[in-house]
Protein backbone atom coordinates (compact mmCIF):
# COMPACT_ATOMS: atom_id res chain seq x y z
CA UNK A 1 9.73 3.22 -18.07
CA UNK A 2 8.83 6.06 -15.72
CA UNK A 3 11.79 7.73 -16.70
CA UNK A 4 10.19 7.48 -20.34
CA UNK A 5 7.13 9.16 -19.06
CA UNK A 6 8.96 12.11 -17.29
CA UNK A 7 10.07 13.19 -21.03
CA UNK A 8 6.45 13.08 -22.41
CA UNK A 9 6.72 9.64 -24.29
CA UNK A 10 3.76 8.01 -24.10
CA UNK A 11 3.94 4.68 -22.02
CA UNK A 12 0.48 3.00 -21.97
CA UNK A 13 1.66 0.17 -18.99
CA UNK A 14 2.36 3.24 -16.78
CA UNK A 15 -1.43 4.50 -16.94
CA UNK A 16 -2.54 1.21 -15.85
CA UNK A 17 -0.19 0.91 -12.88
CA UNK A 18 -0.94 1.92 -9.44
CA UNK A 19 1.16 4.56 -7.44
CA UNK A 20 2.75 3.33 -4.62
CA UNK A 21 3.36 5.48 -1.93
CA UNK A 22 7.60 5.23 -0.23
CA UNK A 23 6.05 2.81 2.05
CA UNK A 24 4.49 0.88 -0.64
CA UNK A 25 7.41 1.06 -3.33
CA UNK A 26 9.96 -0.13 -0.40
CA UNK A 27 8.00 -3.56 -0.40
CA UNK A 28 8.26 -3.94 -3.50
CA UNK A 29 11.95 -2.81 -4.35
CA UNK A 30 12.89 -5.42 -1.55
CA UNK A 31 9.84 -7.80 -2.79
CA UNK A 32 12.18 -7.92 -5.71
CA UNK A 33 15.98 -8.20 -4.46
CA UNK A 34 14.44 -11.44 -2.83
CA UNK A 35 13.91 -12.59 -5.58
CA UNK A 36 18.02 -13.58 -5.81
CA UNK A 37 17.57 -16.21 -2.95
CA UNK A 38 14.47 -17.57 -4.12
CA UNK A 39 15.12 -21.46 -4.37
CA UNK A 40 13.78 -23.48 -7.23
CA UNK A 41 13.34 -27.20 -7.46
CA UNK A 42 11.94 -29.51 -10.50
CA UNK A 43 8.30 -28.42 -9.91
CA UNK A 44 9.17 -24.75 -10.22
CA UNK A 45 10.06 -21.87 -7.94
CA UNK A 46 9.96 -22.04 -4.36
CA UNK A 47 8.47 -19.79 -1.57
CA UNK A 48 11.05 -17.04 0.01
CA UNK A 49 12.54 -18.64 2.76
CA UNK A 50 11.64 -17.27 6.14
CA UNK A 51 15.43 -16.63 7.20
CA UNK A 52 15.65 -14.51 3.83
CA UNK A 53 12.17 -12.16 5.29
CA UNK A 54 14.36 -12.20 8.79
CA UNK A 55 17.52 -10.87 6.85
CA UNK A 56 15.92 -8.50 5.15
CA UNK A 57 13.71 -7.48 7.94
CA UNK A 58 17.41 -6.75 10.03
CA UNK A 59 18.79 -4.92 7.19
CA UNK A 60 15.98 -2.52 7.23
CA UNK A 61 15.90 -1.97 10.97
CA UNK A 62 12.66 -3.08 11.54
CA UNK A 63 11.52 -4.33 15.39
CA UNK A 64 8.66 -5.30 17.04
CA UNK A 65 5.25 -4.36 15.31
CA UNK A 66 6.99 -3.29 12.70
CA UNK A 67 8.82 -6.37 11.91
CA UNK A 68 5.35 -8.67 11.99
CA UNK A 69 4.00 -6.45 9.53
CA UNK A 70 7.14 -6.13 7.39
CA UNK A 71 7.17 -10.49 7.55
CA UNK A 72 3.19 -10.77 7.19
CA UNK A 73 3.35 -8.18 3.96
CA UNK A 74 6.05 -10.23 2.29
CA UNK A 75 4.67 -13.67 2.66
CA UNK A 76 1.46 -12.26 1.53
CA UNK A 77 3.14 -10.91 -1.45
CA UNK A 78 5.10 -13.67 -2.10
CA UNK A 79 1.88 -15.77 -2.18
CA UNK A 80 -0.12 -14.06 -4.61
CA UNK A 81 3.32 -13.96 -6.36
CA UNK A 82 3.63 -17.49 -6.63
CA UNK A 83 -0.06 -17.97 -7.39
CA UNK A 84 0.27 -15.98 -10.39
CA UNK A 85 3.46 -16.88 -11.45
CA UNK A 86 2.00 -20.49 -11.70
CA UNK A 87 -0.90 -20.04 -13.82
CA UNK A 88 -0.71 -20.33 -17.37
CA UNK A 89 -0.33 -16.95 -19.58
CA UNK A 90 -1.68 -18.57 -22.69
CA UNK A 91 -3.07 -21.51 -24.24
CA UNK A 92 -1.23 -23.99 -26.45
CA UNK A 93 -2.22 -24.08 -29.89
CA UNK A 94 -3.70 -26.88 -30.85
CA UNK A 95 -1.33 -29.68 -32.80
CA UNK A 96 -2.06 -30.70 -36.03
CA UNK A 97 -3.02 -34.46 -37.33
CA UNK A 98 -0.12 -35.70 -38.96
C-alpha cells in the first residue's frame, strides 16, 4: 500500500498507521516471518515458541542486552497479538424463528 501512496493515490489505512522507525519496522518484518512456525492446535493458534525467538534472535546477531530486549519485545508482541487475534471482529446476526 505504501507503494500506492508514493504515486499520490489516496490510501486512507496509511493515514491511520503509525511510522515505525528501522528499529521499529525490523520487529515487525520478523514479528511476521514468525508467523510460519507458529503452531496451531483445535482451540486456535498457539504462542511463538521460545526456540523460534532464540533462532531468530541468532540470525539477527543479537547478544547480551540486546538479545533480552529483542526476546522480551517479541513475546510482548506476540501477546497482544494473540489477544487480539482472539476476540471477536463482529457479532453474529441473529437467527431467525423457523
Amino acid at each position: 500500500m505504501e507503494h500506492l501512496a508514493a504515486q499520490g493515490r489516496q490510501v486512507g489505512e496509511l493515514d491511520a498507521c503509525p511510522r515505525l522507525d528501522d528499529g521499529e519496522a525490523l520487529f515487525f518484518e520478523v514479528f511476521g516471518r514468525m508467523h510460519r512456525d507458529r503452531p496451531a492446535s483445535f482451540g486456535g493458534l498457539m504462542p511463538l515458541p521460545s526456540a523460534v525467538i532464540e533462532r531468530w534472535a541468532d540470525r539477527l546477531g543479537f547478544t547480551g542486552m540486546d538479545r533480552d530486549d529483542f526476546t522480551h519485545a517479541v513475546e510482548a508482541l506476540d501477546r497482544a497479538w494473540l489477544d487480539s487475534s482472539s476476540k471477536p471482529t463482529g457479532q453474529a446476526a441473529p437467527r431467525k424463528s423457523p
